[in-house]
Protein backbone atom coordinates (compact mmCIF):
# COMPACT_ATOMS: atom_id res chain seq x y z
CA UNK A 1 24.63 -42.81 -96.75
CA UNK A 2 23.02 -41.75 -93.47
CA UNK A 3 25.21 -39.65 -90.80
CA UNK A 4 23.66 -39.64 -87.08
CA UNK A 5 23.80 -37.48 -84.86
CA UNK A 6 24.69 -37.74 -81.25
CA UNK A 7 24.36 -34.60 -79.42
CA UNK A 8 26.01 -33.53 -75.99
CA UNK A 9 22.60 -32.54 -74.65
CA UNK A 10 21.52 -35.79 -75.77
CA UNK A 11 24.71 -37.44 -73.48
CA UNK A 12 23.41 -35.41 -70.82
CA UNK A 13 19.88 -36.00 -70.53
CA UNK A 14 19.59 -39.28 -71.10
CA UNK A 15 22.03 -40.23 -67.56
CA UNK A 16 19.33 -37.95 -65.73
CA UNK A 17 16.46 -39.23 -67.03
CA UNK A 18 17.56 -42.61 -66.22
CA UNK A 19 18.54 -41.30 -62.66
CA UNK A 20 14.90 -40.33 -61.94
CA UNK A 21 13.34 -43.59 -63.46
CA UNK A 22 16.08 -45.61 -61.27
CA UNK A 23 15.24 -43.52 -58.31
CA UNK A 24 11.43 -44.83 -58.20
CA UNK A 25 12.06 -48.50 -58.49
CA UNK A 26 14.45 -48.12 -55.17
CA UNK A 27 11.65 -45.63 -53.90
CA UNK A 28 8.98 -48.97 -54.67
CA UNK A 29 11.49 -51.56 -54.08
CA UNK A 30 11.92 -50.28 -50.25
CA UNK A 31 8.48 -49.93 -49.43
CA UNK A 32 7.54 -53.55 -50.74
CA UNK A 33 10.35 -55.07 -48.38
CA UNK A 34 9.17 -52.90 -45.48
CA UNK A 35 5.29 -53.50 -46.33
CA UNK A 36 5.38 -56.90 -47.54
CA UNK A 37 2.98 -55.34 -50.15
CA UNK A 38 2.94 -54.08 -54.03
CA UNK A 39 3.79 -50.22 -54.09
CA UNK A 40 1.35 -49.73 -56.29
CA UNK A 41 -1.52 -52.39 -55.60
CA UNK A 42 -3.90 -51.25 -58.47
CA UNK A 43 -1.09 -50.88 -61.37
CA UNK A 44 0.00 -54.27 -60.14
CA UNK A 45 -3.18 -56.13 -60.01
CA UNK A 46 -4.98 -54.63 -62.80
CA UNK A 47 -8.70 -55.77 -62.82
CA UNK A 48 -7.63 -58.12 -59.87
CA UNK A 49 -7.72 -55.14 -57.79
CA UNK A 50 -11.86 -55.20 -57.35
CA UNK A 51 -10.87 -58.40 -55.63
CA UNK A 52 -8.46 -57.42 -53.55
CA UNK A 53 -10.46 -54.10 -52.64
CA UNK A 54 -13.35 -56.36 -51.55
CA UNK A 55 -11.50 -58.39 -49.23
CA UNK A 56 -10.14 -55.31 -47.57
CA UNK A 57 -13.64 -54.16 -46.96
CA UNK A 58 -14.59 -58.00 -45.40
CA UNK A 59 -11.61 -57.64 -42.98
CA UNK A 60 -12.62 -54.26 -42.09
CA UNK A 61 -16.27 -55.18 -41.36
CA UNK A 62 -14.66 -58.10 -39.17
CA UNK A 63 -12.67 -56.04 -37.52
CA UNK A 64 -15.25 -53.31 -36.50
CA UNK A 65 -17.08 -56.34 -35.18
CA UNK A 66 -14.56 -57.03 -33.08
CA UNK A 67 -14.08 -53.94 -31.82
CA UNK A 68 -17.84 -53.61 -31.00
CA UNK A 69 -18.04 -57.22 -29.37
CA UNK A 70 -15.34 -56.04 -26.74
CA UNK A 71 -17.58 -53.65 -25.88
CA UNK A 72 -20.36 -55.58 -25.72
CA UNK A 73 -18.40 -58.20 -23.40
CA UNK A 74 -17.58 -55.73 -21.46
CA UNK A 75 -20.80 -54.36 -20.60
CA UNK A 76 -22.02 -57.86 -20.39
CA UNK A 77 -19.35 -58.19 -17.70
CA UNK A 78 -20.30 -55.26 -15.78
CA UNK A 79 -23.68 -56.33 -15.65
CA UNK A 80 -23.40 -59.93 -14.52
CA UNK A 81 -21.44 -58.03 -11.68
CA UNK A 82 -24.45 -55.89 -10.27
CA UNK A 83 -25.91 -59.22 -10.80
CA UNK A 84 -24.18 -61.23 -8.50
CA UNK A 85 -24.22 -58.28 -5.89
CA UNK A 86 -27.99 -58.06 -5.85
CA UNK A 87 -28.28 -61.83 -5.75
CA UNK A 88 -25.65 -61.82 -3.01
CA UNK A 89 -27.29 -59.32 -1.02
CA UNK A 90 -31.00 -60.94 -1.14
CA UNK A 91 -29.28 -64.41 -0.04
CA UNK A 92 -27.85 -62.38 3.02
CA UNK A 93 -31.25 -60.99 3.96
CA UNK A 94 -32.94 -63.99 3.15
CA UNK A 95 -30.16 -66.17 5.61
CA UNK A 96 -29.97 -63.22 8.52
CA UNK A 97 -34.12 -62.85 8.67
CA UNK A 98 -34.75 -66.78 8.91
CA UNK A 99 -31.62 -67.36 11.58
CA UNK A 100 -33.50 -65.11 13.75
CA UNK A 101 -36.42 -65.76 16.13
CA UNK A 102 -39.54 -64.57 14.60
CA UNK A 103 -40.30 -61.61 16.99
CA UNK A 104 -37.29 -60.29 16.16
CA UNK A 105 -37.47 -59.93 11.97
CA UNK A 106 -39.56 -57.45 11.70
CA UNK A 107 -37.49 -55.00 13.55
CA UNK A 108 -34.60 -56.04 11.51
CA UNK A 109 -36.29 -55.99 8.32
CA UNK A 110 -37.27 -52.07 9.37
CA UNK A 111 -33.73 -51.20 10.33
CA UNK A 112 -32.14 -52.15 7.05
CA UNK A 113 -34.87 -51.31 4.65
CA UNK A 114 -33.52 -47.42 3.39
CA UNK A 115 -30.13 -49.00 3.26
CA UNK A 116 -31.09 -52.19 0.78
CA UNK A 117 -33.48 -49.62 -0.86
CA UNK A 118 -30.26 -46.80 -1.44
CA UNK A 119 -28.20 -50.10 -2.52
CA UNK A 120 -30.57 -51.71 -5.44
CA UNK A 121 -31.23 -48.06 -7.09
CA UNK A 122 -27.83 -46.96 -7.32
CA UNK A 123 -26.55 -50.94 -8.51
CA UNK A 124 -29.50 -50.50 -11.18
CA UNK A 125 -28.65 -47.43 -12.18
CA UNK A 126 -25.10 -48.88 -13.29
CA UNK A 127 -23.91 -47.62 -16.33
CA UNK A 128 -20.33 -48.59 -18.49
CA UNK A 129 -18.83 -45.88 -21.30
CA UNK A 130 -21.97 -43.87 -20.27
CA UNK A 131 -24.55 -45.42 -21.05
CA UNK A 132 -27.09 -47.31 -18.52
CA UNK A 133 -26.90 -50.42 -18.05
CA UNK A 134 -30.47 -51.45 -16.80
CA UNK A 135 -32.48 -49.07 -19.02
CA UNK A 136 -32.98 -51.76 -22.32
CA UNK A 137 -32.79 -49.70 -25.46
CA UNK A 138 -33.01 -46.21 -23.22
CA UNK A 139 -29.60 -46.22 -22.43
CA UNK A 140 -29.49 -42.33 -21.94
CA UNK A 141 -31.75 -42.27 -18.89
CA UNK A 142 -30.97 -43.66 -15.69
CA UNK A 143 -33.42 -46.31 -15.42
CA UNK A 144 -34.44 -45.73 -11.68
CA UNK A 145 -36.68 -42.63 -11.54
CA UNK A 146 -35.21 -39.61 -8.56
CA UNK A 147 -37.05 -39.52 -5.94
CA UNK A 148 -38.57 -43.51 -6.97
CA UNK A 149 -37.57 -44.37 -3.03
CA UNK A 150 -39.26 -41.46 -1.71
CA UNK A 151 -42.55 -41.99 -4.03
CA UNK A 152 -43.08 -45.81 -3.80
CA UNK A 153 -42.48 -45.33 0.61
CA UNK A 154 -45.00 -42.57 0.80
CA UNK A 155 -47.85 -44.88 -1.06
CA UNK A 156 -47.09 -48.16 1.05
CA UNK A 157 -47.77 -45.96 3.82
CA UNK A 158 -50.66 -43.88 2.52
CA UNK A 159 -52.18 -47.30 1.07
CA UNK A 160 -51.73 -48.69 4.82
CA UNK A 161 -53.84 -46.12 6.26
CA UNK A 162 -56.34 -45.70 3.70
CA UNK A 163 -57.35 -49.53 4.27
CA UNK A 164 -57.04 -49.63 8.07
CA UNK A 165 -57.72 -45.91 9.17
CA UNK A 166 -54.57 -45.33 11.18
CA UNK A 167 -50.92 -45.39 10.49
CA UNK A 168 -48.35 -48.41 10.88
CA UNK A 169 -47.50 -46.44 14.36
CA UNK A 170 -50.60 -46.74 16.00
CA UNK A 171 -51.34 -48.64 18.26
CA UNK A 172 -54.34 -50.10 17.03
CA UNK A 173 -51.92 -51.74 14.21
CA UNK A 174 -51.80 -54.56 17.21
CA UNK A 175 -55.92 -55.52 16.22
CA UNK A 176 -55.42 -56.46 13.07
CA UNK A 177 -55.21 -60.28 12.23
CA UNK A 178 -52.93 -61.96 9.98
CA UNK A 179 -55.01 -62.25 7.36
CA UNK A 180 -55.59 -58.89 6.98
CA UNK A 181 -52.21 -58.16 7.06
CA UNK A 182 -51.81 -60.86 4.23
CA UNK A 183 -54.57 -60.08 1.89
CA UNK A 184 -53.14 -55.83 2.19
CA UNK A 185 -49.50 -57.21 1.37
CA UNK A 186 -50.92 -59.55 -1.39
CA UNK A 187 -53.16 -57.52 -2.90
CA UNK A 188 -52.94 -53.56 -2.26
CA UNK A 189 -48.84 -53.85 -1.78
CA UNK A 190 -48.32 -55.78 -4.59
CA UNK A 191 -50.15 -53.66 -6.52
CA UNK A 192 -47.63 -50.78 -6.54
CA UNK A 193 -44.98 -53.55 -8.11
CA UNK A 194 -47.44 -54.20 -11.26
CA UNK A 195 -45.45 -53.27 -14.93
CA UNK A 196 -47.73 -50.23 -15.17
CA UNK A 197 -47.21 -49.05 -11.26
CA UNK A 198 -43.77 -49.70 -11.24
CA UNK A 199 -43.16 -47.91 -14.50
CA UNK A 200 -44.59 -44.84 -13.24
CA UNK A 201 -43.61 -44.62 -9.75
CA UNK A 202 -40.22 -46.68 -10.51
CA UNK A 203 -38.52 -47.04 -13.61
CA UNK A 204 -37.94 -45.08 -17.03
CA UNK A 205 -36.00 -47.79 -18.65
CA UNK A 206 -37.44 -49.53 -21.41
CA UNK A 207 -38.70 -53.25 -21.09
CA UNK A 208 -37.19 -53.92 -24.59
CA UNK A 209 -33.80 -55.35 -24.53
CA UNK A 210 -30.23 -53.81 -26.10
CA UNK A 211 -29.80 -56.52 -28.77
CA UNK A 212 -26.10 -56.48 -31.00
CA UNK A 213 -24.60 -58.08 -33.92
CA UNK A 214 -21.82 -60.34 -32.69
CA UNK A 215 -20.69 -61.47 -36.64
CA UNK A 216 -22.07 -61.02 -39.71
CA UNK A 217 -24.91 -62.88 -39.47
CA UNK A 218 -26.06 -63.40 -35.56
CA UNK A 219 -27.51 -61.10 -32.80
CA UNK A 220 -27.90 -61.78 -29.48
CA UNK A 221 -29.71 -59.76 -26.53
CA UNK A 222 -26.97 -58.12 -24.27
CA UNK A 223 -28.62 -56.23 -22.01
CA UNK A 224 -31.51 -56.62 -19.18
CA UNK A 225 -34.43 -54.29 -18.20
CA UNK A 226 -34.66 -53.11 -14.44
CA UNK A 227 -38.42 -53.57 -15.58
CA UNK A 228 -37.66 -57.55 -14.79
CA UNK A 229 -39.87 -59.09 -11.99
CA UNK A 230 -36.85 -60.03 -9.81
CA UNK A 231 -35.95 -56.21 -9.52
CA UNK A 232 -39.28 -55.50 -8.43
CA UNK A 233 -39.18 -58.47 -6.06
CA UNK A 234 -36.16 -56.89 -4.60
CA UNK A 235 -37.79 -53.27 -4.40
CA UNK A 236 -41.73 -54.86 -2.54
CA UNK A 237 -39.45 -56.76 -0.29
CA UNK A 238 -37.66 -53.95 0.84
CA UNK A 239 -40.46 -51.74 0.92
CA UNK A 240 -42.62 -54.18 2.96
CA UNK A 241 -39.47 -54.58 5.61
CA UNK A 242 -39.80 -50.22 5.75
CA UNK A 243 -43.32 -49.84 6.70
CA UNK A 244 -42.43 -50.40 10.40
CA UNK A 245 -45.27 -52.92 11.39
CA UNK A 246 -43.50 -54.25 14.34
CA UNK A 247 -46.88 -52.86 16.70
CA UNK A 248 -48.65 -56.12 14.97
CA UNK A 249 -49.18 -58.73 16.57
CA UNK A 250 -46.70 -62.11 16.25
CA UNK A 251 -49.14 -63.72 13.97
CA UNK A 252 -49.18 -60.97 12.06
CA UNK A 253 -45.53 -59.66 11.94
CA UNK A 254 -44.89 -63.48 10.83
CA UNK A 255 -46.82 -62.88 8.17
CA UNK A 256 -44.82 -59.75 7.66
CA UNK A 257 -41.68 -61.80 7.80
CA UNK A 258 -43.14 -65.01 5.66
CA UNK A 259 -43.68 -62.24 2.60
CA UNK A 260 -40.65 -60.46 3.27
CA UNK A 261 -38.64 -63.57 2.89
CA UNK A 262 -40.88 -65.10 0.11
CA UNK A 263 -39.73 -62.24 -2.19
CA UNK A 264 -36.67 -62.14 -1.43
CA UNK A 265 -36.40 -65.83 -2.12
CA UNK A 266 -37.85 -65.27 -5.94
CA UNK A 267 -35.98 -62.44 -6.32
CA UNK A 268 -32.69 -64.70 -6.12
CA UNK A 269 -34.08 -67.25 -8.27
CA UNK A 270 -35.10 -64.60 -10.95
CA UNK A 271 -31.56 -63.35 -10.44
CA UNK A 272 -29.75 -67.03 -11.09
CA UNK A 273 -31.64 -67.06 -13.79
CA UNK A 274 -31.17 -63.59 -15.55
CA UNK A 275 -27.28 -64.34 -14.84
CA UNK A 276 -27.98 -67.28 -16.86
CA UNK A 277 -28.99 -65.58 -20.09
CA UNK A 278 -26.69 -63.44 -19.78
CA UNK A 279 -23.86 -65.54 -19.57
CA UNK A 280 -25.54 -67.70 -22.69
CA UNK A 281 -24.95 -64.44 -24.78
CA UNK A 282 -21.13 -64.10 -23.13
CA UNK A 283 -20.56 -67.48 -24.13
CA UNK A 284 -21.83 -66.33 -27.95
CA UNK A 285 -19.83 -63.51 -27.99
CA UNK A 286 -16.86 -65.65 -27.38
CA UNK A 287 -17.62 -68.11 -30.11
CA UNK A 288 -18.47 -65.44 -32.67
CA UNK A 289 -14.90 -63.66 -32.11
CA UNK A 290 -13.29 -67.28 -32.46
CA UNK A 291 -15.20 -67.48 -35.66
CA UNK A 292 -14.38 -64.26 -36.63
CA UNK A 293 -11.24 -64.67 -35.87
CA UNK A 294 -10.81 -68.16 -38.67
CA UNK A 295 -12.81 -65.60 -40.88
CA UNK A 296 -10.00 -62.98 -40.90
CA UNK A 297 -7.20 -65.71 -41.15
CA UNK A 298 -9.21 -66.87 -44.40
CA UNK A 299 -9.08 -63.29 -45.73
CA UNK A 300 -5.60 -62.16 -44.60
CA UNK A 301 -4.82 -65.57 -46.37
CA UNK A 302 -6.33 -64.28 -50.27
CA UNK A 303 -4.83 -60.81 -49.68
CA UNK A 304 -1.60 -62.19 -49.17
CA UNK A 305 -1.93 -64.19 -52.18
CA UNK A 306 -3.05 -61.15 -54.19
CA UNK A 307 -0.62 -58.21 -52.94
CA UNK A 308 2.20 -60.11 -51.10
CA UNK A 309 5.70 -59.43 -52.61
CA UNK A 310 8.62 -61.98 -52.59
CA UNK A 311 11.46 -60.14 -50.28
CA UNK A 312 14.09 -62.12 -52.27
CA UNK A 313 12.80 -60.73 -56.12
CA UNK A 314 12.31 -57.11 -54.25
CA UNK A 315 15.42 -57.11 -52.88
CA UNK A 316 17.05 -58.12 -56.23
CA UNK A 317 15.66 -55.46 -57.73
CA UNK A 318 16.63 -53.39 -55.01
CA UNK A 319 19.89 -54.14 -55.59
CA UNK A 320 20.16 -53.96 -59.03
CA UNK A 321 18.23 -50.39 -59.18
CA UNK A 322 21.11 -48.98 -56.90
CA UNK A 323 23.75 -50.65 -58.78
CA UNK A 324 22.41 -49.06 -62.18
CA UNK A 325 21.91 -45.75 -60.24
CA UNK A 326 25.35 -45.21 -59.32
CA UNK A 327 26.91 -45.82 -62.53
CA UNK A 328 24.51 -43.40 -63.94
CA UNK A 329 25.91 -40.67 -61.09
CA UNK A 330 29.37 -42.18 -62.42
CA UNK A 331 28.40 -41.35 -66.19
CA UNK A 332 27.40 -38.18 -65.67
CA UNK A 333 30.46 -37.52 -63.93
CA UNK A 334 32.27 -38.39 -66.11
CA UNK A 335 30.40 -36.69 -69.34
CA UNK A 336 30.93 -33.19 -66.68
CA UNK A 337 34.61 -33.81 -67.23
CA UNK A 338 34.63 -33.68 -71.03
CA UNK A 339 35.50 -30.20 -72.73
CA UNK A 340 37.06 -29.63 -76.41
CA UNK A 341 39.43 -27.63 -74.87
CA UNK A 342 41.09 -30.67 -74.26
CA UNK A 343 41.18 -31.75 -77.72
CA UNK A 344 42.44 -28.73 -79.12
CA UNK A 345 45.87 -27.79 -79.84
């Protein structure tokens, strides 16, 4: 015959140890209904878990994609912006100069060359969450040089006088015939508007392009070089209407005016069509976030199917936990109250 033995420390313990056990499943049971998620993913899962991990790292790639395409928009936006101000600007001077009477462009040109000149450096050098917007892949750098104004309006006028002998002022500029006025804008002017002479007196930005990834597989280019040829176009016209050659004579101030307005007139098409790109990548942004955007459904989709919980089960066991805690709390209340003192006689 066998006698057990129940102890009162045995009585006592067992209530408490159940009380702490009891205590975690309402501590897990809580946090699923609040999270909508296992407590403990990788106890749950088991070797599912690699999955599950996985996926988390997909949606987070997505979402830093996201994140950096909103930026990218954004500076896309900011540029398209200058871009329409510039193009607006050389369809004004291009519609004022040709509404006037051709003795009277020159002058005009003259008057508002400094101002167009201030106006297209400070538009290029544009930047959004600091960094340049103009400069390609030198985003650091401004990507109109200080003093560029200064420079390139100095040489038109020192490369005026070294081919003629006198300055724009003098009034010998009224001898010389339009097609020496042409062949010096053609040829010596347009010289200082190459990619190597406007890279030195002009620009530091880099001709290459920002390029970004807009989803996990794609780039596009986001970003345009002050180095393009409609910038310059911008810059020779203006510097052309600042050399102050209204001593020529009308044949050759139209000439003045003709390649003035000539520039001014690529320069808008080169801008129309910059805007274009640009917009192309916009419009591939906006399709790679709507992809992106299916993508992270997808994922959210698997995730849920690993780690979701059932609200009804967790609150069950929610329920059921609390219900088995408090009649442990009652037991041990009640095992408190028992002393042999009440036995004895």
């Amino acid at each position: 015959m066998t006698t057990s033995y129940i102890s009162s420390l045995s009585l006592w313990n067992t209530p408490r140890s159940a009380s702490a056990r009891l205590q975690g499943e309402i501590a897990d049971a809580t946090q699923e209904i609040a999270g909508g998620r296992y407590a403990d993913v990788g106890l749950t899962l088991g070797a599912q878990v690699s999955r599950s991990l996985s996926l988390r790292q997909s949606a987070a790639e997505i979402a830093a994609l996201k994140d950096s395409n909103s930026l990218t928009a954004f500076r896309l936006s900011m540029s398209q912006n200058v871009l329409q101000q510039l193009q607006k600007s050389a369809d004004a001077q291009f519609a004022n100069l040709t509404a006037l009477p051709v003795a009277k462009r020159v002058a005009t040109m003259a008057a508002s060359a400094n101002d167009t000149l201030a106006s297209l450096t400070n538009l290029l050098n544009s930047s959004a969450s600091g960094q340049a917007l103009f400069a390609g892949i030198n985003t650091g750098a401004g990507p109109i040089r200080d003093g560029a104004v200064a420079d390139a309006q100095a040489a038109a006028a020192k490369a005026f006088v070294d081919t003629f002998n006198f300055a724009p002022s003098d009034p010998r500029a009224a001898t010389l015939t339009a097609a020496d006025v042409k062949k010096f804008l053609e040829t010596t002017i347009a010289g200082q508007f190459t990619d190597a002479a406007w890279s030195k007196t002009w620009s530091q930005a880099s001709t290459t392009a920002v390029t970004s990834q807009i989803s996990l597989g794609e780039t596009v280019t986001t970003s345009v070089s002050a180095n393009e040829t409609a910038f310059r176009q911008l810059a020779e016209a203006a510097i052309v209407s600042g050399l102050g050659l209204t001593g020529l004579s009308a044949d050759a101030q139209t000439v003045v005016s003709d390649r003035a307005t000539s520039l001014l007139s690529k320069a808008s098409a080169g801008l129309v069509s910059i805007q274009a790109d640009l917009g192309r990548s916009q419009s591939r942004i906006t399709d790679a976030n709507t992809r992106l955007d299916a993508q992270t459904n997808l994922i959210k989709t698997d995730i849920s199917r690993l780690e979701a919980v059932d609200p009804t089960e967790a609150q069950a066991r929610l329920s059921a936990a609390r219900t088995q805690l408090q009649m442990s709390y009652s037991l041990t209340a009640q095992l408190q109250e028992l002393s042999l003192l009440k036995y004895v006689s």
